[in-house]
Protein backbone atom coordinates (compact mmCIF):
# COMPACT_ATOMS: atom_id res chain seq x y z
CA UNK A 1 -25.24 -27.06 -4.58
CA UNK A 2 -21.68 -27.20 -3.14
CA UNK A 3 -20.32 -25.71 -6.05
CA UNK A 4 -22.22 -23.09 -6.30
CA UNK A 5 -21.89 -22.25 -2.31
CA UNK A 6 -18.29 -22.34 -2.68
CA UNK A 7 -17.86 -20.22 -5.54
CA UNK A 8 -20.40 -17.58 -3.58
CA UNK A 9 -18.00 -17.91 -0.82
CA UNK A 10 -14.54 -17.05 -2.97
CA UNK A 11 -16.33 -14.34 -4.39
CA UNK A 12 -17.29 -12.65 -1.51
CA UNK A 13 -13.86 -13.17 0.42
CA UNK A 14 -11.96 -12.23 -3.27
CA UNK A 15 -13.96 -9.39 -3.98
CA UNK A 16 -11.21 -7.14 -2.10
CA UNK A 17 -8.51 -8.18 -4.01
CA UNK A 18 -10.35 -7.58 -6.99
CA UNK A 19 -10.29 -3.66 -6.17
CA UNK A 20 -6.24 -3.53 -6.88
CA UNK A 21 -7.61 -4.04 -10.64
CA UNK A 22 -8.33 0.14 -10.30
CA UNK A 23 -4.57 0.20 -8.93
CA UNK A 24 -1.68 0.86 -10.70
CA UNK A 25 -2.99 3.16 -13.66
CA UNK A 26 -0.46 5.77 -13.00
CA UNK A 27 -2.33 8.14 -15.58
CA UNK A 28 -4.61 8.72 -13.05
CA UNK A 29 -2.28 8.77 -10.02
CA UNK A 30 -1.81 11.54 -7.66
CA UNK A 31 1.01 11.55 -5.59
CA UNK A 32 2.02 13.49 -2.41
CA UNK A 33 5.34 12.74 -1.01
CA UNK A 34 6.24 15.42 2.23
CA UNK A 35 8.97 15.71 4.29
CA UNK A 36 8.18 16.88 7.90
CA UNK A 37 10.36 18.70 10.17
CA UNK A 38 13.09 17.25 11.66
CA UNK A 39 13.49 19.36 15.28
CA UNK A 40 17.29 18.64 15.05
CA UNK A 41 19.25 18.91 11.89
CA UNK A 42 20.66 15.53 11.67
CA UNK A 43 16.95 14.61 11.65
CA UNK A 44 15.99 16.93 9.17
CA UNK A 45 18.77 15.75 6.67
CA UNK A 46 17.38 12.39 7.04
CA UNK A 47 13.95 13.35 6.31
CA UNK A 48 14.61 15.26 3.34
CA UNK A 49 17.10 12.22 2.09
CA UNK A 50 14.32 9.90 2.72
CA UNK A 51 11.46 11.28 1.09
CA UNK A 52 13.67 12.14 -2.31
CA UNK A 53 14.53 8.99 -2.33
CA UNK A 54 10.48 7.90 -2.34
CA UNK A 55 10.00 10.91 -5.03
CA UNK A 56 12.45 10.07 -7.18
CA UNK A 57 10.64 6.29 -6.70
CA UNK A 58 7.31 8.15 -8.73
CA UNK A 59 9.13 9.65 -11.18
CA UNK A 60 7.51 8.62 -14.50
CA UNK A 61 4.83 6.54 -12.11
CA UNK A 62 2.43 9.46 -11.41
CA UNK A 63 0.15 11.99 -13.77
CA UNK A 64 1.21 14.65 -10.95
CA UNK A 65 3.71 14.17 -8.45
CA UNK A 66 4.08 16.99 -4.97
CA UNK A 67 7.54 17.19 -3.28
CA UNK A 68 7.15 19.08 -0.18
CA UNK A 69 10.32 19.40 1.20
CA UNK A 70 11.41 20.65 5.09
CA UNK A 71 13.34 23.46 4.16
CA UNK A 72 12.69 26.52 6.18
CA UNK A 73 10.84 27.65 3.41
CA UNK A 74 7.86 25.80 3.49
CA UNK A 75 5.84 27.60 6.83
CA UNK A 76 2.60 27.13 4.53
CA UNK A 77 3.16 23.70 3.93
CA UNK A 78 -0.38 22.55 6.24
CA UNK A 79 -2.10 24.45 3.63
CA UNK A 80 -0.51 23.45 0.26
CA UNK A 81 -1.51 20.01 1.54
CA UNK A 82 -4.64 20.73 2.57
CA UNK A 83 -5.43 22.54 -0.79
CA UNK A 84 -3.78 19.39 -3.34
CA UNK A 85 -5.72 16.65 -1.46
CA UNK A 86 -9.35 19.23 -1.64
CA UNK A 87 -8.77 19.16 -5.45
CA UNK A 88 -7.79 15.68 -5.95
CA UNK A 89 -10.65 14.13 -3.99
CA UNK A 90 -13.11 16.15 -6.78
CA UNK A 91 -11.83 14.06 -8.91
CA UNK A 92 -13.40 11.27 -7.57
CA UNK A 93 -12.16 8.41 -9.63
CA UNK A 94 -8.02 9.60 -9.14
CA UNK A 95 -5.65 6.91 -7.43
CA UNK A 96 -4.14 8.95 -4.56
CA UNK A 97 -0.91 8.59 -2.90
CA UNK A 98 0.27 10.53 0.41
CA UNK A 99 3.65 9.33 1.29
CA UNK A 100 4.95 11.14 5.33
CA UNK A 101 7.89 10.98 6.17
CA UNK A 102 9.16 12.24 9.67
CA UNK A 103 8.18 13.05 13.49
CA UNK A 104 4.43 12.73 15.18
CA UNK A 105 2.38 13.54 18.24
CA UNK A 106 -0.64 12.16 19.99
CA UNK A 107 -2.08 13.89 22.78
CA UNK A 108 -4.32 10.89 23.52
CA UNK A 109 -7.05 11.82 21.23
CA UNK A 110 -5.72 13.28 18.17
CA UNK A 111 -2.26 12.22 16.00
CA UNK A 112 -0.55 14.80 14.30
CA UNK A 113 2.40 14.54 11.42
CA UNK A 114 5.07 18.08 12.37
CA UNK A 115 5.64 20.03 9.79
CA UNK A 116 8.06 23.04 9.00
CA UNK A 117 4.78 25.55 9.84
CA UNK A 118 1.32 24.22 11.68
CA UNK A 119 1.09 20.29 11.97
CA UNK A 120 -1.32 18.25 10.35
CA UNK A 121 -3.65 15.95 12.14
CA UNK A 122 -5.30 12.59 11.51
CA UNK A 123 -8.76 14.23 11.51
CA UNK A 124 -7.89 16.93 9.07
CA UNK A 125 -6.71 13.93 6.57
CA UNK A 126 -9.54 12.21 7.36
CA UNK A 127 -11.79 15.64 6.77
CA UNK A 128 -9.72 16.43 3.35
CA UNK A 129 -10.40 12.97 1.58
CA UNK A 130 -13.67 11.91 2.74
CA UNK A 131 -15.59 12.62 -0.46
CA UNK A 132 -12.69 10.96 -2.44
CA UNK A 133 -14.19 7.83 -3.58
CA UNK A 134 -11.05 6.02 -5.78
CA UNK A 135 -7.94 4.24 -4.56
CA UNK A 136 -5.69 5.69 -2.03
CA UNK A 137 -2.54 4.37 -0.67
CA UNK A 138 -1.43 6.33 2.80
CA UNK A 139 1.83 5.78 4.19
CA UNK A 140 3.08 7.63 7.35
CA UNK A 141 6.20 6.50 9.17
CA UNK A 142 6.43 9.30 11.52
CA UNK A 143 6.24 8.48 15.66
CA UNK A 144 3.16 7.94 17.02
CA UNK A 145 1.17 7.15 13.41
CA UNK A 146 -0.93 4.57 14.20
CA UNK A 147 -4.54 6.48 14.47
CA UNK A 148 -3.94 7.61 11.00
CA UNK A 149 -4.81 4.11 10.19
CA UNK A 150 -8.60 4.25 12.26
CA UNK A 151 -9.39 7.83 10.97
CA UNK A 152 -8.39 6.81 7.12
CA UNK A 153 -8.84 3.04 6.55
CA UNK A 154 -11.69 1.96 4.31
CA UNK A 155 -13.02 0.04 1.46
CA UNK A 156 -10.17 0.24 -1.56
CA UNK A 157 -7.37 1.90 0.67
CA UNK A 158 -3.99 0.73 1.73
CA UNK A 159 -2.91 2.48 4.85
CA UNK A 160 0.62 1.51 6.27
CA UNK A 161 2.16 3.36 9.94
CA UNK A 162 5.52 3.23 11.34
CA UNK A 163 3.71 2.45 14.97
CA UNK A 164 0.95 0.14 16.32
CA UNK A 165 0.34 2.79 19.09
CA UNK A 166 0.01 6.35 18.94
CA UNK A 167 2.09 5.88 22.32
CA UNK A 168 5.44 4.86 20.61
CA UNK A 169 6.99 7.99 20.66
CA UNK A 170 10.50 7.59 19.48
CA UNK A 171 12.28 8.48 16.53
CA UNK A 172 11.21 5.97 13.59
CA UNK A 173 13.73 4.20 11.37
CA UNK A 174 10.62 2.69 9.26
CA UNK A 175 10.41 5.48 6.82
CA UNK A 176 14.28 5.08 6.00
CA UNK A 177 13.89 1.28 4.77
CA UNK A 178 10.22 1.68 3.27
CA UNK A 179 12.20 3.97 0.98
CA UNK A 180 14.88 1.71 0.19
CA UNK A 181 13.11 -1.30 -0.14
CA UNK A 182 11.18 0.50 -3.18
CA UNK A 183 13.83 0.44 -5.23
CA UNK A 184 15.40 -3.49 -4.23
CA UNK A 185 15.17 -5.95 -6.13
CA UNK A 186 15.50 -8.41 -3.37
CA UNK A 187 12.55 -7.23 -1.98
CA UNK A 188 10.21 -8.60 -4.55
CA UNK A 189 9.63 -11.41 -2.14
CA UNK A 190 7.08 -13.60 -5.05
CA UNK A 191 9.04 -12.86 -7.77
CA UNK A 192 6.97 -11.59 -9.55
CA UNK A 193 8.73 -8.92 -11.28
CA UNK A 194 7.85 -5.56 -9.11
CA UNK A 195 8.04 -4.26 -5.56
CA UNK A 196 4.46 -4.50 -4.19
CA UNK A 197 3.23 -1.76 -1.35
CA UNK A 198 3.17 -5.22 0.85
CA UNK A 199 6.46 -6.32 -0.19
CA UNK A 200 8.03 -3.35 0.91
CA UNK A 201 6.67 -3.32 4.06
CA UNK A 202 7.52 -6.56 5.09
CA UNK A 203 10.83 -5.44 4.17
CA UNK A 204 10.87 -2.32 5.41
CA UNK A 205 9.60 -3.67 8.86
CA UNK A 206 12.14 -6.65 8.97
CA UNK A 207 15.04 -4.22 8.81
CA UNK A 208 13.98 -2.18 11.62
CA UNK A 209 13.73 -5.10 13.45
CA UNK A 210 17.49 -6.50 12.79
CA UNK A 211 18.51 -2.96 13.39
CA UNK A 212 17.23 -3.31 17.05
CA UNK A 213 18.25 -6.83 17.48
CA UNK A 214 21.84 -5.64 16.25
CA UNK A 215 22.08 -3.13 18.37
CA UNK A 216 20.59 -4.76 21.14
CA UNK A 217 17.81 -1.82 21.99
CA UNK A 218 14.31 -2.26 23.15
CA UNK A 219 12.03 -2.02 19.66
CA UNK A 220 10.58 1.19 19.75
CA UNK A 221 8.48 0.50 16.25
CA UNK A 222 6.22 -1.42 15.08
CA UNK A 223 4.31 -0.93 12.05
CA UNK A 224 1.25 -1.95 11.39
CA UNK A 225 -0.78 -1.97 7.54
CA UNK A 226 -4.10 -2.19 6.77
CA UNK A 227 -6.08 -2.83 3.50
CA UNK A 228 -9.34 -4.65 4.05
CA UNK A 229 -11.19 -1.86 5.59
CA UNK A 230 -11.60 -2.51 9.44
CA UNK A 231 -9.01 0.04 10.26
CA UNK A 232 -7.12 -2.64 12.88
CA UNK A 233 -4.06 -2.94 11.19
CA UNK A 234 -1.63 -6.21 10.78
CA UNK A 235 1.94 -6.41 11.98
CA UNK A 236 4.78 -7.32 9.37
CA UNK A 237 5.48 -10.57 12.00
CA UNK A 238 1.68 -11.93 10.99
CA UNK A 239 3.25 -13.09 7.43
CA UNK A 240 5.37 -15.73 5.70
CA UNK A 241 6.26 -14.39 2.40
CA UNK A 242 3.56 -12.23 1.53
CA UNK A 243 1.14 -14.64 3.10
CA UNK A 244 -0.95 -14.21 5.92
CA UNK A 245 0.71 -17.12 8.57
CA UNK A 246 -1.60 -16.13 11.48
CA UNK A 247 -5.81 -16.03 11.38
CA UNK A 248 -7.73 -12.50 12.12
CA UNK A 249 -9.83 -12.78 14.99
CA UNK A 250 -13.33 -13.02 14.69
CA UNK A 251 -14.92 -12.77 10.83
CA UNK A 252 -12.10 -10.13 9.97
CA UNK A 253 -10.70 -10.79 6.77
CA UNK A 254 -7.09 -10.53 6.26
CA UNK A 255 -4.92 -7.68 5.68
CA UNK A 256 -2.68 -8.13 2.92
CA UNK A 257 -4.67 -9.36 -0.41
CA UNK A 258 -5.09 -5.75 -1.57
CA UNK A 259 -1.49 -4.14 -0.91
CA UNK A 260 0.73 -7.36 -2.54
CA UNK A 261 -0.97 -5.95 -5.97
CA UNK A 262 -0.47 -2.20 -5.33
CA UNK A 263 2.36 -1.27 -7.03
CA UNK A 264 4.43 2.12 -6.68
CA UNK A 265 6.87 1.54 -9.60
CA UNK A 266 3.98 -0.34 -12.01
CA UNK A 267 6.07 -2.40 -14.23
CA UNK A 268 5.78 -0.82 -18.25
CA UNK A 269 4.02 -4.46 -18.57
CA UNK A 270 1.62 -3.81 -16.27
CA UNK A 271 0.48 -0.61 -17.49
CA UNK A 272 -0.18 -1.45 -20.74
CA UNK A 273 -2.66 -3.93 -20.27
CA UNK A 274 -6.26 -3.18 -20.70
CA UNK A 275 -8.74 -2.41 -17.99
CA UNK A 276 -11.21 -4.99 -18.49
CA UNK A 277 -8.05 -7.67 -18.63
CA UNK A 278 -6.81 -7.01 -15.61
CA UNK A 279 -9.75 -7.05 -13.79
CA UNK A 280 -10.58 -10.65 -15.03
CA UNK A 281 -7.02 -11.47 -14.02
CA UNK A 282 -7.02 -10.22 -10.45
CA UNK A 283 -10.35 -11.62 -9.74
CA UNK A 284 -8.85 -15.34 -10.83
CA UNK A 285 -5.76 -14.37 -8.91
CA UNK A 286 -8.25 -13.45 -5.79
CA UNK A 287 -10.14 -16.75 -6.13
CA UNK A 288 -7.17 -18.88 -6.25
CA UNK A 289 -5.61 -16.82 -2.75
CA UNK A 290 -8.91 -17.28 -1.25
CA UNK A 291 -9.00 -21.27 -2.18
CA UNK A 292 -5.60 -21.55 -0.77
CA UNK A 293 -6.84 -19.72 2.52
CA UNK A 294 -9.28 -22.77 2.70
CA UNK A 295 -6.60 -25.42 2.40
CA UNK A 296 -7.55 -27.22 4.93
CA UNK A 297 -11.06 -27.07 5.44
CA UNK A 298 -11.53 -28.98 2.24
CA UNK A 299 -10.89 -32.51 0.87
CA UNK A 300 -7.55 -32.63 -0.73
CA UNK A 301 -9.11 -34.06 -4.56
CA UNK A 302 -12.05 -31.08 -4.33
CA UNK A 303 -9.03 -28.63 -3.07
CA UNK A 304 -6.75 -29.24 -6.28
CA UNK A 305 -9.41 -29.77 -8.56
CA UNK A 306 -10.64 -26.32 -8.15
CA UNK A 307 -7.01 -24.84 -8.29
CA UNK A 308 -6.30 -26.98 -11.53
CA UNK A 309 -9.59 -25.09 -12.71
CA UNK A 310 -8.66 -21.67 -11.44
CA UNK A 311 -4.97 -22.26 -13.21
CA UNK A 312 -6.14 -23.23 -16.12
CA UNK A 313 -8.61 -19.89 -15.88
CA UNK A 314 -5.78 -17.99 -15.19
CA UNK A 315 -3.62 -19.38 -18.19
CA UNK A 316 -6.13 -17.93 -20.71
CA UNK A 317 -6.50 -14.93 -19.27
CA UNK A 318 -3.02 -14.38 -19.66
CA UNK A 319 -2.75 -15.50 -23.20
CA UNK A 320 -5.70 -12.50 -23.88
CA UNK A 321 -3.11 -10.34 -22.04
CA UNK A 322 -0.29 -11.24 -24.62
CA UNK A 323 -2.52 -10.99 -27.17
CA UNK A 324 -3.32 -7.43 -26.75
CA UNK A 325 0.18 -6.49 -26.02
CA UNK A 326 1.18 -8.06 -28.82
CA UNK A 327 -1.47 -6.36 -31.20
CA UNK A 328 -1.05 -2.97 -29.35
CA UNK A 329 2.93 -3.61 -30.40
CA UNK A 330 1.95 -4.32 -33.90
CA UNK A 331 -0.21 -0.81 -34.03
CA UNK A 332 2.10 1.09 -32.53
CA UNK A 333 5.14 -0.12 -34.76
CA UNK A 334 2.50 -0.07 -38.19
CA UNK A 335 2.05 4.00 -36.55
């Protein structure tokens, strides 16, 4: 009977993790990377550096990849958006991406992104990809971004803001160092070969802290990123690693599970495995996170029994992985 109860249990607690398995198949990604205006021109040219730099990031990643830029050109930029994300979200099934970079509002009641022509609010977003039903990764690290995270957060999203208050008002470094980090190396903090959505976060976020502490200024930022659904939000401090260090209040699960296994540059590896395979793998993976959340709430021999178990699961798995690569290889080289 305790087995059973506790593998009930890691189901239910994995089964968000499981969802990155519909992650990463960049045949079916969508991607929306837009540069907001910049009121001053130093601004500006910082926007426009910074969003290149997370275009260039999709290059090769994405089955259709939008630049919108904050030349003086793009007045109609509201409704290009508006437009892209109506057609993508018929497409139910797509894996969306909507990357901001620049300045916001909030008025109290309503968060908008600036744009070259009309802004673009929170609600509008919200409006645009409601019937979209596949993954979607949202990333805006404008000033005063955080009710983007209420109005889009749901079941199989990632949504990541620059602020944990529509209220911080300031210019926002975040955006800068979320498009760096991409592209580190040293920010694939579990080594596990790419630069998870998570991972640059965390790294993203500790930089704009040292630059603060550096420069001994008042933080101004603080971003927030949420993936389990209960549009609250965690804070890059919350984590050691890419590990959860502090407990959600109430029965809120964790943030985090989902966006360490959403990946913007998907490794060639990654991409070639098979569907079904790397479902089976991230559910193992899930289980064995969710065992280690319950450390220690269980007797240490029934604790690393069940991981020995959930190893060993995951070993095989992985051996069906090489074997298809290895047979796809074969085909292709017979071809």
């Amino acid at each position: 009977m305790r087995l059973i109860l506790f593998s009930i249990l890691l189901l239910g607690m994995a089964e968000p993790v499981v969802r990155a398995a519909e992650f990463n198949a960049t045949q079916q990604r969508r991607v929306l990377v837009v540069a907001g205006a910049g009121g001053e021109e130093k601004y500006g040219e910082q926007f426009g550096e910074w969003a290149e730099t997370l275009a260039k990031a999709f290059e090769g990643n994405a089955a259709e990849l939008v630049h919108i830029t904050n030349g003086p050109e793009e007045t109609g930029a509201r409704k290009t958006i508006e437009n892209k994300l109506k057609l993508w979200a018929e497409a139910k099934g797509d894996e969306i991406w909507i990357l901001l970079v620049g300045h916001g509002t909030f008025d109290g009641r309503e968060a908008k992104f600036n744009l070259v022509g009309n802004d673009v609010s929170d609600r509008e977003f919200q409006h645009w990809l409601k019937p979209h039903e596949g993954p979607l990764v949202f990333i805006n690290t404008s000033s005063c971004s955080a009710p983007f995270i209420k109005a889009l957060s749901g079941p199989n999203r990632v949504v990541a803001t620059a602020t944990k208050s529509g209220y911080e008002q300031n210019f926002c470094r975040f955006g800068g160092y979320m498009a760096v980090a991409l592209g580190q190396a040293d920010a694939d903090l579990d080594k596990d070969g790419a630069v998870s959505v998570l991972e640059a976060f965390l790294i993203a976020s500790r930089r704009v802290g040292e630059y603060y502490r550096e420069n001994d200024r008042l933080v101004s930022e603080n971003a927030l990123i949420d993936d389990n659904g209960d549009g609250r939000g965690t804070p890059a401090d919350w984590f050691r690693g890419v590990r959860l260090a502090k407990k959600a209040k109430g029965n809120s699960a964790a943030d985090g599970k989902l966006s360490r296994l959403v990946f913007p540059v998907v490794p060639h590896a990654e991409k070639e495995i098979p569907g079904p395979l790397r479902v089976k793998r991230a559910r193992v993976e899930a289980k064995i996170e969710t065992l280690r959340s319950l450390k220690k709430s269980l007797e240490t021999d029934v604790y690393y029994r069940d991981l020995e178990k959930l190893f060993l699961e995951l070993a095989t798995i992985n051996d069906e992985i090489e074997s298809s690569q290895s047979a796809a290889s074969i085909d292709s080289g017979a071809n």
